[in-house]
Protein backbone atom coordinates (compact mmCIF):
# COMPACT_ATOMS: atom_id res chain seq x y z
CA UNK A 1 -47.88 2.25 -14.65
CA UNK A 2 -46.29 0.25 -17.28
CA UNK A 3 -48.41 1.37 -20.01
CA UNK A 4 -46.71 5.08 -19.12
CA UNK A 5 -43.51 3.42 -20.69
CA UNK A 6 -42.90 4.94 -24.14
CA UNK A 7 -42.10 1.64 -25.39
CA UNK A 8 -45.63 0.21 -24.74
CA UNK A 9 -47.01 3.54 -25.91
CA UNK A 10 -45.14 2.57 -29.29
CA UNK A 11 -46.11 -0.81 -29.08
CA UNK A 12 -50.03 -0.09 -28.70
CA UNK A 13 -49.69 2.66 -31.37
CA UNK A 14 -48.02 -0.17 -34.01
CA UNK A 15 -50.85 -2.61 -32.70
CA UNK A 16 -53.26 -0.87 -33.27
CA UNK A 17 -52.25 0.71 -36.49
CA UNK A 18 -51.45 -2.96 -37.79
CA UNK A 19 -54.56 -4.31 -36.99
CA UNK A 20 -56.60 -1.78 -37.92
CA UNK A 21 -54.98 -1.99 -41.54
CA UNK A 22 -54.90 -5.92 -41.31
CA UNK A 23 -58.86 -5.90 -40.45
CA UNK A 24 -59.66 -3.19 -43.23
CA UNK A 25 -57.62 -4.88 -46.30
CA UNK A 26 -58.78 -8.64 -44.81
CA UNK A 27 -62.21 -7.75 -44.86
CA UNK A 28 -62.19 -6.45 -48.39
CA UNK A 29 -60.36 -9.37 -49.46
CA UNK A 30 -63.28 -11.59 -47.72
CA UNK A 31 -65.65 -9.05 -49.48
CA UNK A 32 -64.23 -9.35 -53.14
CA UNK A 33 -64.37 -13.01 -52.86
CA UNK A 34 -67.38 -13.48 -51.64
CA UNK A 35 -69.08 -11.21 -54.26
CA UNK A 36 -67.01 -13.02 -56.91
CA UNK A 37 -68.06 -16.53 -55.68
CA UNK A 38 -71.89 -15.31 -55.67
CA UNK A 39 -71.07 -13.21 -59.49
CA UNK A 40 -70.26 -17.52 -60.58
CA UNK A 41 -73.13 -18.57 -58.84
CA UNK A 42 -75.49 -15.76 -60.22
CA UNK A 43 -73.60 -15.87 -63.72
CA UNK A 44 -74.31 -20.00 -63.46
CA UNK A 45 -77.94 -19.45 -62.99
CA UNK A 46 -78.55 -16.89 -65.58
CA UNK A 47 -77.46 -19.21 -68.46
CA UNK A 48 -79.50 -22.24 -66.49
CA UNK A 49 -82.56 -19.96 -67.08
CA UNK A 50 -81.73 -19.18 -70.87
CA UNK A 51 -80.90 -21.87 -71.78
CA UNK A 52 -83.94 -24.24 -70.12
CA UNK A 53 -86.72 -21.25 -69.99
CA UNK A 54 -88.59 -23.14 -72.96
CA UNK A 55 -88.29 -26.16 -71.31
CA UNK A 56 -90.28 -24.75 -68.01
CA UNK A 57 -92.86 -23.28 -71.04
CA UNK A 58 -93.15 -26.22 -72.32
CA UNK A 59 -94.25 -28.31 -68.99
CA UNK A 60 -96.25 -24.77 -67.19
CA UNK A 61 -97.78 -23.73 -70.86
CA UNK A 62 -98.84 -20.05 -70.04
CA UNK A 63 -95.53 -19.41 -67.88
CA UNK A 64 -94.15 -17.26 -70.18
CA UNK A 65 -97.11 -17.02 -73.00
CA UNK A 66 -97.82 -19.72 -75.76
CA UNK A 67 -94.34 -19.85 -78.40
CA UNK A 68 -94.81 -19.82 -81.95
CA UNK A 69 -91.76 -21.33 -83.83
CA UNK A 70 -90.81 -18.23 -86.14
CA UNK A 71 -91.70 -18.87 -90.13
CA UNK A 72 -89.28 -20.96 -92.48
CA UNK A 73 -87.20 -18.35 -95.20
CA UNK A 74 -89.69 -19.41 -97.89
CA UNK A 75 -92.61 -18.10 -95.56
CA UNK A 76 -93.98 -20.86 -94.52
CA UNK A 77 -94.70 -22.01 -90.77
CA UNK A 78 -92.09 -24.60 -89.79
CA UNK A 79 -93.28 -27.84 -88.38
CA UNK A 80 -94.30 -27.55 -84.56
CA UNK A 81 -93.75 -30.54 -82.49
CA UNK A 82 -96.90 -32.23 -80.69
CA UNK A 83 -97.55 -31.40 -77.06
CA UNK A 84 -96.28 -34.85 -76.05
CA UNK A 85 -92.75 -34.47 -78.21
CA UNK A 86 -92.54 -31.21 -76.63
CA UNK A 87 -93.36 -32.22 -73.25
CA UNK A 88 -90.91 -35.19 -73.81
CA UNK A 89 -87.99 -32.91 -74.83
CA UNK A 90 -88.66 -30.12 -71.36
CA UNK A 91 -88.71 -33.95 -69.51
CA UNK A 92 -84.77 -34.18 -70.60
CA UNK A 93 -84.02 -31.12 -70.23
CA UNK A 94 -85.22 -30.53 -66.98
CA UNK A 95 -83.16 -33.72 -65.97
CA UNK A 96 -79.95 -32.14 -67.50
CA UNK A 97 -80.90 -29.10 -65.09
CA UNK A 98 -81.10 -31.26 -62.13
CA UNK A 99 -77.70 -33.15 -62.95
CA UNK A 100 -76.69 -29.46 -63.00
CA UNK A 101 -77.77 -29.53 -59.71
CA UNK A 102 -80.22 -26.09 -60.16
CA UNK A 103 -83.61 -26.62 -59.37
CA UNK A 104 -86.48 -24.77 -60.82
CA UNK A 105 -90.67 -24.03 -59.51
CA UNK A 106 -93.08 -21.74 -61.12
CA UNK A 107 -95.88 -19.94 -59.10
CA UNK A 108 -98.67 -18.07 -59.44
CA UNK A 109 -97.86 -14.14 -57.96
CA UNK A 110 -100.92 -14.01 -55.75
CA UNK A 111 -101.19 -18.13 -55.60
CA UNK A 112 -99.65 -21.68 -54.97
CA UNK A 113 -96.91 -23.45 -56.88
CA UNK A 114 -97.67 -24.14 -60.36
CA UNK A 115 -94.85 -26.46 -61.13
CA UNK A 116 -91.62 -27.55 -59.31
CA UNK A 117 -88.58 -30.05 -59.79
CA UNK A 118 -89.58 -33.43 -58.39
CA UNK A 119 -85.59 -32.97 -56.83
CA UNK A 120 -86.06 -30.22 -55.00
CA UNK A 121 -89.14 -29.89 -53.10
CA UNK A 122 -89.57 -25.70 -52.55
CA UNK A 123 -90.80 -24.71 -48.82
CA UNK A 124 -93.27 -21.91 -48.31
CA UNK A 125 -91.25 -19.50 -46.74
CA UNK A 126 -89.17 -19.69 -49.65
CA UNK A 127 -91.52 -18.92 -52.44
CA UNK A 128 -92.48 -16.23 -50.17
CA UNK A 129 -89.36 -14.69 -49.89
CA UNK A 130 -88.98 -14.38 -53.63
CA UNK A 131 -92.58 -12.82 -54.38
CA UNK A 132 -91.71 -10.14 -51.37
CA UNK A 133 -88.82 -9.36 -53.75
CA UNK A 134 -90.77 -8.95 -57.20
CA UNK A 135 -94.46 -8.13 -55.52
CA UNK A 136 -95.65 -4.98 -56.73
CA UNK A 137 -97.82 -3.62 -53.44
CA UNK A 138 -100.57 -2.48 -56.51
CA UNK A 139 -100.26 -6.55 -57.91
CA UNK A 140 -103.65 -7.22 -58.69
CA UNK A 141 -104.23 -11.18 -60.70
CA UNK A 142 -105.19 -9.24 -63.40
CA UNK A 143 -102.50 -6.45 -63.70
CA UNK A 144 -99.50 -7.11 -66.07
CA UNK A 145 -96.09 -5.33 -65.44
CA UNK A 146 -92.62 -5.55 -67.15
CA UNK A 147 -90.53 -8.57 -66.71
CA UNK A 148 -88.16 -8.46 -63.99
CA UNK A 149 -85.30 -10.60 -63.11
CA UNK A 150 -84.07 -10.33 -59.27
CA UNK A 151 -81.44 -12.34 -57.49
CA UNK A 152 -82.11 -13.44 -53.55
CA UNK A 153 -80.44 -15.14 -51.13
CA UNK A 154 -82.49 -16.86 -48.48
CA UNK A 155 -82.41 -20.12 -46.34
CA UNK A 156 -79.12 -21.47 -47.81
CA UNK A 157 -80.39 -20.96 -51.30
CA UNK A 158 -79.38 -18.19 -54.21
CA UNK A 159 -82.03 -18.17 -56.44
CA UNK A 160 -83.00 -15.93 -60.08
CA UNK A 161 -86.62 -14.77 -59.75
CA UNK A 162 -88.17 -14.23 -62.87
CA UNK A 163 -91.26 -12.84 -63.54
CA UNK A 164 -92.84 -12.70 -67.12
CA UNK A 165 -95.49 -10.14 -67.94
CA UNK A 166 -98.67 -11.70 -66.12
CA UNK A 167 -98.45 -12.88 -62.88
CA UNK A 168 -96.68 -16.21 -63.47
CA UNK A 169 -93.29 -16.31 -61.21
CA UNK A 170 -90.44 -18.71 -62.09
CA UNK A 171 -87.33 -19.31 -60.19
CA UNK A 172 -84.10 -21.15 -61.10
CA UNK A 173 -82.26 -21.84 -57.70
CA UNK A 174 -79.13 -23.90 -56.66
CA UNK A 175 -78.06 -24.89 -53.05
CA UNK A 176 -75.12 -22.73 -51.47
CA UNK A 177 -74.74 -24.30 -48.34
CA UNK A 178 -71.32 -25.92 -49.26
CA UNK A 179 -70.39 -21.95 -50.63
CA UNK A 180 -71.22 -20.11 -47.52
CA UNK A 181 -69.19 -23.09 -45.13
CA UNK A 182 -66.56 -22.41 -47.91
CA UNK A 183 -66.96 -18.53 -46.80
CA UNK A 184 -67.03 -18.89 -43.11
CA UNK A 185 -64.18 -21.48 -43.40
CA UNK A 186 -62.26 -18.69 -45.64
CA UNK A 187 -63.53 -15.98 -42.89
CA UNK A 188 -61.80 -18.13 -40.00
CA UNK A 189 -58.60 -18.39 -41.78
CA UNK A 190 -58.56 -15.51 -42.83
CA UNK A 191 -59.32 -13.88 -39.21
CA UNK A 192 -56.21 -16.60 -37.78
CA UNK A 193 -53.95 -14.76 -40.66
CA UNK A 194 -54.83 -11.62 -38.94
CA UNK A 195 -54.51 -12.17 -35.79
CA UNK A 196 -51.03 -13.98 -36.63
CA UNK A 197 -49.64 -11.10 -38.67
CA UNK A 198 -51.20 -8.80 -35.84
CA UNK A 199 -49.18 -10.70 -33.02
CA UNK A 200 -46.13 -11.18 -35.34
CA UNK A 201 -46.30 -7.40 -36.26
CA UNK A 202 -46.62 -6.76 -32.48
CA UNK A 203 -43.43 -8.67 -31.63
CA UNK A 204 -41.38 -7.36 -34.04
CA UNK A 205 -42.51 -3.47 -32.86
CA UNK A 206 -41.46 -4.62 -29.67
CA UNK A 207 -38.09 -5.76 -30.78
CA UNK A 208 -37.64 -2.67 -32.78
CA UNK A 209 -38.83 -0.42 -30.67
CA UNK A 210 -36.03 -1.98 -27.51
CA UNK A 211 -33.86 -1.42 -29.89
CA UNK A 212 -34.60 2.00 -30.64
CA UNK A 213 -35.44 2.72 -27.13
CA UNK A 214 -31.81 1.08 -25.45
CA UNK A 215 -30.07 4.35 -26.34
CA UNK A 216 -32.89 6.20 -24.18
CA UNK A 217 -31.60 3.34 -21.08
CA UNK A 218 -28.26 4.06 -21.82
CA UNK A 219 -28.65 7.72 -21.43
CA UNK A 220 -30.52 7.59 -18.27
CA UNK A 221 -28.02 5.04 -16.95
CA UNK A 222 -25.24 7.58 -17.41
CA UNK A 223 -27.35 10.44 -15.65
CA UNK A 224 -27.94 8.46 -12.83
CA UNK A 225 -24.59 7.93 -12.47
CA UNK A 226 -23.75 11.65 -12.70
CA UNK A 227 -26.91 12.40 -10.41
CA UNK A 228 -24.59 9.71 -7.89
CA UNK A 229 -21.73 11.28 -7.78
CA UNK A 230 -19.15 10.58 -11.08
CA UNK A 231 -19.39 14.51 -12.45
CA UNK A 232 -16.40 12.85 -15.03
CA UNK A 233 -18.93 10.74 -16.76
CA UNK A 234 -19.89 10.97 -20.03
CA UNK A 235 -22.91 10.05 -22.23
CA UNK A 236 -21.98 7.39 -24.84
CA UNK A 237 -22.57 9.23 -28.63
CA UNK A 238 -22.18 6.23 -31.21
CA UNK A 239 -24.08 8.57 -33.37
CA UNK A 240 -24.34 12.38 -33.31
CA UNK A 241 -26.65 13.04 -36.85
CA UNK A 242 -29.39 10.62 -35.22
CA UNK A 243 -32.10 12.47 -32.65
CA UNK A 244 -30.56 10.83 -29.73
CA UNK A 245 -27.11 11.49 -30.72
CA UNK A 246 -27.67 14.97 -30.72
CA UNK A 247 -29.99 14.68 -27.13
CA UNK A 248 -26.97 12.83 -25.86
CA UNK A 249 -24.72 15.42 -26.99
CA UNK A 250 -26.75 18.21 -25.59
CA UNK A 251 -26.86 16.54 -21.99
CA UNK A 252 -23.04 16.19 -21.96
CA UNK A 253 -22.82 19.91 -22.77
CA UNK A 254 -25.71 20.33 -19.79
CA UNK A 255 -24.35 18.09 -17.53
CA UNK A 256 -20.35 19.54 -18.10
CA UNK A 257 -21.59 23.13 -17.67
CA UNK A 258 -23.30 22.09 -15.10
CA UNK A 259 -19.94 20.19 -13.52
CA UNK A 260 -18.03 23.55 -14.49
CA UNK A 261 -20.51 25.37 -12.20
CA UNK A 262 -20.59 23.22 -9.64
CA UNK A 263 -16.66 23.33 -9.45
CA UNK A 264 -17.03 26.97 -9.21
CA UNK A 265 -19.33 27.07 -6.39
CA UNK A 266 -17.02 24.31 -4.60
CA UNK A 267 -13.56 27.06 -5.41
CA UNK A 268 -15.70 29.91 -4.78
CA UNK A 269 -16.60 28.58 -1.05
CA UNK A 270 -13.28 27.46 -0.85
CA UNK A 271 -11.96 30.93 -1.91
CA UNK A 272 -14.08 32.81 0.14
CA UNK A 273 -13.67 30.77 3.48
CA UNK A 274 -9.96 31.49 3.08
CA UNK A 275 -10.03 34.65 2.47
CA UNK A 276 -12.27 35.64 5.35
CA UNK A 277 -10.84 33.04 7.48
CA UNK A 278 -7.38 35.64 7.48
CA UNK A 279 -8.82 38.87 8.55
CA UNK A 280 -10.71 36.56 11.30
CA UNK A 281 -7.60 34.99 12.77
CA UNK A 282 -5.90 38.91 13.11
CA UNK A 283 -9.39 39.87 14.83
CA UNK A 284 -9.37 37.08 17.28
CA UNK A 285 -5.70 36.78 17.42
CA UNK A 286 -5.20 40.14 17.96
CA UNK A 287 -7.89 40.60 20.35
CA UNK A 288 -7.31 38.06 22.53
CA UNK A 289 -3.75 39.44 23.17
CA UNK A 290 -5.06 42.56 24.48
CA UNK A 291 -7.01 40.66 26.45
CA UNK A 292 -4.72 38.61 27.99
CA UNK A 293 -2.92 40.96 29.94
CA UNK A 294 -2.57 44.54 30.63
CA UNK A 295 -1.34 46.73 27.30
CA UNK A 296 -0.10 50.15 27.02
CA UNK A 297 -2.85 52.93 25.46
CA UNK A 298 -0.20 52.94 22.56
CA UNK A 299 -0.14 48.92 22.19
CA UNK A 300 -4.01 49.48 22.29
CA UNK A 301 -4.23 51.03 19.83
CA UNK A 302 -1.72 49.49 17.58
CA UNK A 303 -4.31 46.36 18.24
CA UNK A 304 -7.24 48.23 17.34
CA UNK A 305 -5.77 49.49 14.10
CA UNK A 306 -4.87 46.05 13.31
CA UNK A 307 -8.34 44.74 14.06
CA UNK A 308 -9.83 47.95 12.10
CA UNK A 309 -7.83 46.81 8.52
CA UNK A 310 -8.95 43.03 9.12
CA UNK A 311 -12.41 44.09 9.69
CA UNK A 312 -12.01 46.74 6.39
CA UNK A 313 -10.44 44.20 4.44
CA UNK A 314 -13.57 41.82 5.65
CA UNK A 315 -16.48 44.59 4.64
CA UNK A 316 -14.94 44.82 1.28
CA UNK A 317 -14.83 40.87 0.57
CA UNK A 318 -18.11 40.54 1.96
CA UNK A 319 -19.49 43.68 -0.02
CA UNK A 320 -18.07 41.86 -3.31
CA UNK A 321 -19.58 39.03 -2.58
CA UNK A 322 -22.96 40.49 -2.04
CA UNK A 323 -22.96 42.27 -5.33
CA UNK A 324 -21.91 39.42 -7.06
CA UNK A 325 -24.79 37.45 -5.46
CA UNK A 326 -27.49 40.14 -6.86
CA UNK A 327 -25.68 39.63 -10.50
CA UNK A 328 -26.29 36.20 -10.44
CA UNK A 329 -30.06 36.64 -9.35
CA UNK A 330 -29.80 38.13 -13.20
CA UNK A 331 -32.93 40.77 -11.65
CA UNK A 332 -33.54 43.38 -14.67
CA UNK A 333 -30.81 46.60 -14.55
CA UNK A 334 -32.89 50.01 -13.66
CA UNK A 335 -31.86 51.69 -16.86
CA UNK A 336 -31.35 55.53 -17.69
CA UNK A 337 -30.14 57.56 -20.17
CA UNK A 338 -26.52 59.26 -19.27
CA UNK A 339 -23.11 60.27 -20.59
CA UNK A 340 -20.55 57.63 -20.60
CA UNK A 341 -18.12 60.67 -20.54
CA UNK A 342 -19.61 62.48 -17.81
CA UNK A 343 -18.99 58.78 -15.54
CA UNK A 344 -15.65 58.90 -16.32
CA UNK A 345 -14.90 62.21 -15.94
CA UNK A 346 -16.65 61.62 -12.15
CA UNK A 347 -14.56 58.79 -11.66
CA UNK A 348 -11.15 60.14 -12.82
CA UNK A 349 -12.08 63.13 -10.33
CA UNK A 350 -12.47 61.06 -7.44
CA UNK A 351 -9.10 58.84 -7.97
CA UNK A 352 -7.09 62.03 -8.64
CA UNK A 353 -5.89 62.17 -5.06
CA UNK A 354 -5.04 58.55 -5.18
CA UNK A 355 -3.15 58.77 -8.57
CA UNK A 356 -0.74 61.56 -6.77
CA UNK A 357 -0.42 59.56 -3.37
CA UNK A 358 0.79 56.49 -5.55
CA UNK A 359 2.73 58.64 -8.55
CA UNK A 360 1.00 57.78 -11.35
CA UNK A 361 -0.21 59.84 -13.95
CA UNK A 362 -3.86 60.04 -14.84
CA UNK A 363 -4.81 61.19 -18.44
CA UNK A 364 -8.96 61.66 -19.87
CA UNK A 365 -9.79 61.88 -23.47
CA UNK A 366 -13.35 62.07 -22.89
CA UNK A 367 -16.02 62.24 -25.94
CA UNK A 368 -19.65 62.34 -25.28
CA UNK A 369 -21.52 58.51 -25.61
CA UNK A 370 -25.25 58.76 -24.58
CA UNK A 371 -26.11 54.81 -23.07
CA UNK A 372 -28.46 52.91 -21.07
CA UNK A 373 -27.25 52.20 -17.86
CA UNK A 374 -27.64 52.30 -14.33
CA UNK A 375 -25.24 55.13 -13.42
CA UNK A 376 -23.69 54.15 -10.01
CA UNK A 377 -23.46 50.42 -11.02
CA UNK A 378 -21.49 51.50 -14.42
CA UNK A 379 -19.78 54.32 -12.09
CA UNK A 380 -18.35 51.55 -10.27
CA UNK A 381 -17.00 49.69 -13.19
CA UNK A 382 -14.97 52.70 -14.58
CA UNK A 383 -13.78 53.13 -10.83
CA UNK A 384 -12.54 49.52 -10.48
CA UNK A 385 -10.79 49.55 -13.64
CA UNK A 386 -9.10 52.81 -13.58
CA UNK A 387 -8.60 51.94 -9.71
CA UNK A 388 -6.64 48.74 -10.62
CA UNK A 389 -4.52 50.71 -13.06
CA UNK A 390 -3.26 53.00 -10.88
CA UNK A 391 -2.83 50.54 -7.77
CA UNK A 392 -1.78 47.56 -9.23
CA UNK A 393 1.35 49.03 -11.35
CA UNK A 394 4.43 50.95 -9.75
CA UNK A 395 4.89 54.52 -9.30
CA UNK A 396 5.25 56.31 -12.40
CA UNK A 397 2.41 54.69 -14.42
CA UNK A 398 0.70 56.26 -17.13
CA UNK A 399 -3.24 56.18 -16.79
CA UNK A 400 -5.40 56.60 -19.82
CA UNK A 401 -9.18 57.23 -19.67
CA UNK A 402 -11.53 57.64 -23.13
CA UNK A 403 -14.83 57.49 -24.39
CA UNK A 404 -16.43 57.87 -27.60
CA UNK A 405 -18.34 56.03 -30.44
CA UNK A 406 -17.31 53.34 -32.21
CA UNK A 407 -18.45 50.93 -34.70
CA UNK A 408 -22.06 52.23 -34.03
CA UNK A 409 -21.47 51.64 -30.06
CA UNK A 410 -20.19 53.35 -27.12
CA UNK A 411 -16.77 52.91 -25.83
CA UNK A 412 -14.64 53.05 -22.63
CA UNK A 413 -11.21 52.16 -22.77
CA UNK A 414 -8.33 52.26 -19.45
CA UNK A 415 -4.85 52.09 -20.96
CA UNK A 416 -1.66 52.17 -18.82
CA UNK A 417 1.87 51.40 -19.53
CA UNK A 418 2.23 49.43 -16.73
CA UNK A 419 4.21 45.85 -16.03
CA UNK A 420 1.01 44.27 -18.11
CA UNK A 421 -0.18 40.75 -17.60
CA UNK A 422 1.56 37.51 -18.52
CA UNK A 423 -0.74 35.59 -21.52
CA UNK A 424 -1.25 32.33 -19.28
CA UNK A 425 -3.17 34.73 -16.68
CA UNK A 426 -5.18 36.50 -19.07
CA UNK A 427 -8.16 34.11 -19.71
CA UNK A 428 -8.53 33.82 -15.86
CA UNK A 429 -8.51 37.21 -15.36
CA UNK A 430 -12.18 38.04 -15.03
CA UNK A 431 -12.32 34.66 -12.50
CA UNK A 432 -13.67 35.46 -8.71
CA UNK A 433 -10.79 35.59 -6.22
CA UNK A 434 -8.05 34.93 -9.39
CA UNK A 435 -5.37 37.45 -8.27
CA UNK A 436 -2.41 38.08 -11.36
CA UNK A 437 -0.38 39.42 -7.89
CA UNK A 438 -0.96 37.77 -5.20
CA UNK A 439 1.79 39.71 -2.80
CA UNK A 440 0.86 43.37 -4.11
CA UNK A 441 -3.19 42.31 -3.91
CA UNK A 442 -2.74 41.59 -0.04
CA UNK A 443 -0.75 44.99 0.21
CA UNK A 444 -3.88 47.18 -1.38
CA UNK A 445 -5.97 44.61 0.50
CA UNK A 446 -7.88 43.37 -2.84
CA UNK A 447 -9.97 40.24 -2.64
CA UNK A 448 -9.72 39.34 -6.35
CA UNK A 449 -13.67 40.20 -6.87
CA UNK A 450 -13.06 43.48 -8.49
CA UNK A 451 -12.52 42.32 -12.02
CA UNK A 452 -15.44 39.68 -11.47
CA UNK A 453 -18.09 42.29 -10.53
CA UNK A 454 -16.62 44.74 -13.87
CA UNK A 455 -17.61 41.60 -16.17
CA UNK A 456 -20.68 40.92 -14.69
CA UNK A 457 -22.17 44.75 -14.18
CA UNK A 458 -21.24 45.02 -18.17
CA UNK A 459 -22.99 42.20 -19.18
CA UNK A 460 -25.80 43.11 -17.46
CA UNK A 461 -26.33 46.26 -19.68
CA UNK A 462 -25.95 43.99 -22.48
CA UNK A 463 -22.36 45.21 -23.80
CA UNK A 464 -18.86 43.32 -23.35
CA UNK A 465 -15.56 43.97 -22.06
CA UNK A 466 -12.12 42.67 -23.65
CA UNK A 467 -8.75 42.69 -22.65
CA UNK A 468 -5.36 42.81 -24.38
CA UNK A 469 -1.91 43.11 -22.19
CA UNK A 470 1.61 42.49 -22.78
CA UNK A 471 4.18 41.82 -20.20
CA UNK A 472 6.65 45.12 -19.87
CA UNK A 473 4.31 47.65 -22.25
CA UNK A 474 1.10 47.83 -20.39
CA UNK A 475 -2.88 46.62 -20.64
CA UNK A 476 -5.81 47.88 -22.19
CA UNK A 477 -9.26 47.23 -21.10
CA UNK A 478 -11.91 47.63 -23.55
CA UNK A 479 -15.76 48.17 -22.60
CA UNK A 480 -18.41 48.26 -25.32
CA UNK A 481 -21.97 49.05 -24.62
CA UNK A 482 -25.08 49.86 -26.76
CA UNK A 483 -25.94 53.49 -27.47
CA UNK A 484 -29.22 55.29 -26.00
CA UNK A 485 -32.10 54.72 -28.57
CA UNK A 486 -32.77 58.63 -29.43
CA UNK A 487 -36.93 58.71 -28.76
């Protein structure tokens, strides 16, 4: 399972692009050397043969053809040595060769050795070897062919085959032996150099790649200890342009957002056990009083009615909370076209009795805006908001409903002239159970969900809602939404 690590994954990538590279340029190195050693060698032999080849004639007449010394400028022939001068000079000159340590043999094509070095005895499978490299299949004794020169390697030997017209063969060879244990010495060290700069690379792409790699430990040191239990713990950034700087700063944004939510969920169960937890205690309270002891039909009922506006007040947290819990499933809004004036002239309707039992004053300005919506879930936002208006600010308020178009959008807006909001409260306004009045939300038996549910039904048909107060003069909230695409 180690080899799952991304650091050995790293590692084994670097290995094997290091020796890979190492084996390709150290073979070519062993390559070019060897070729130029064996270019000497070859270079070494070819002057050997030019510069001795009349020597060779000279003891194997025929080898080459008879020589005839060129005439002298006045056109006569120059003087020719006798056979024994001549065969005197090859003598010495062959002996130079073999100080030169190159040995030379002539042989018939098709027959045995005509002549050799008395230093360097040739064996069969040698002379072999070089007439497979200059033997014409169609050789015949009695065929001639061009000359050809050929250089072959064979039983530790590099030799120049040369082959006159006729079928006379003559080879100038030297003894590598000491050049190919020079090679394979050379191919050793040079495989040790690899495999050292291989294992050295190696350990220095592990080293790097721990280093590289230790801001990947420290990260996942610091989520385990916010998977543990420290939600206040934060991701070391040493440097936020690098790729795990900006990872690092990402998860702090995750894991705070995440902390935010989870402090939510913790108020929000908090919030919500309280506030049910009242209307429970007046149920059982009140209950087991009339229980207790014989009651009057009028004391009864007082009970019952009691019981009735905890159990009211109870249905309407509970309801909140249940349409808040759809909204955060985020399911997809059954859409339809309607008239965002129509809704609020529905809505202003149906709070008219409530706007005279509490004297205020309820005004619509109502211009037609064609949207996308489901209609009783944005019904119920224009209802909350004109709702709180009236019930939230003393007798005498001023209610203002209106609709229209507006910056290529359509708009609601609820405007009263009521006591307003203090600035502090503002940003927490669209919290769940974050009551402005605590005392006079008790007394219309609000939950502090109403708000909540407004911002999250309007966000869920894709528009926004804003709101601007000021203490004394009144709020206005602000609802935005797209407009109907006209098919």
């Amino acid at each position: 399972m180690v080899f799952h690590s991304i650091r050995w994954r790293i590692l084994a990538w670097n290995f094997g692009l290091l020796a890979t590279t190492a084996s390709v340029l150290l073979v070519a190195f062993y390559q070019h050397e060897r070729q130029n050693r064996l270019q000497a060698v070859d270079l070494q032999l070819r002057e050997m043969m030019a510069k001795h080849m009349g020597a060779v004639n000279d003891m194997v007449p025929g080898s080459n053809g008879p020589r005839t010394p060129p005439p002298s400028a006045n056109g006569r022939p120059r003087n020719q040595d006798s056979p024994a001068q001549r065969q005197a000079k090859a003598e010495v000159a062959l002996n130079a060769l073999a100080k030169e340590k190159t040995w030379v043999f002539t042989a018939d094509m098709l027959g045995p050795i005509q002549f050799q070095t008395p230093a360097a005895p040739v064996e069969p499978a040698l002379v072999e070897r070089c007439r497979e490299e200059v033997l014409d299949e169609t050789d015949t004794p009695t065929k001639g062919r061009q000359p050809v020169n050929q250089m072959v390697s064979y039983l530790g030997q590099r030799m120049l085959v040369h082959r006159p017209p006729g079928q006379m063969m003559v080879v100038f060879g030297t003894d590598t032996h000491a050049l190919e244990a020079e090679l394979r010495l050379l191919g050793w060290k040079l495989t040790l150099g690899g495999v050292i700069l291989v294992v050295l690379g190696g350990s220095i792409g592990w080293i790097l790649a721990g280093r590289s790699l230790r801001p990947i430990d420290r990260i996942a040191a610091d989520a385990e200890g916010i998977a543990a239990g420290d939600y206040g713990r934060k991701i070391d950034v040493e440097d936020t342009e690098s790729e795990l700087g900006r990872l690092a700063v990402v998860l702090n944004d995750t894991f705070g957002k995440m902390n935010e939510a989870r402090d939510r969920v913790t108020q929000f169960t908090a919030d919500a056990s309280h506030e049910l937890r009242t209307p429970l205690t007046v149920i059982l309270s009140d209950s087991q009083s009339a229980l207790r002891q014989e009651r009057t039909p009028e004391e009864y009922r007082q009970a019952l009615e009691t019981i009735k506006h905890a159990a009211v007040r109870m249905k309407t947290i509970s309801d909140g909370l249940l349409e808040l819990a759809h909204g955060d499933l985020a399911q997809p809004v059954e859409k339809a076209p309607c008239d965002l004036a129509d809704l609020a002239d529905e809505s202003v309707a149906l709070l008219a009795r409530l706007s005279r039992e509490k004297g205020a004053t309820l005004e619509a300005k109502l211009e037609s805006a064609t949207v996308l919506a489901d209609p009783a879930r944005l019904g119920r936002v224009i209802l909350n908001l004109v709702m709180n208006a009236i019930l939230h600010n003393p007798a005498g308020v001023r209610v203002a409903v209106t609709t229209g178009l507006v910056d290529g959008q359509a708009e609601l807006t609820v405007a009263d002239n009521g006591r307003g909001i203090p600035a502090e409260a503002l940003e927490h306004i669209f919290e769940r159970f974050r009551r402005i009045d605590p005392e006079g939300s008790r007394h219309t038996e609000g939950a502090g969900l109403g708000l909540a549910i407004v911002k999250q039904a309007v966000e869920a048909h894709g528009g926004t809602i804003a709101v601007t107060s000021e203490v004394g003069r009144g709020t206005i909230f602000r609802v935005r939404l797209p407009l109907a695409v006209r098919g």
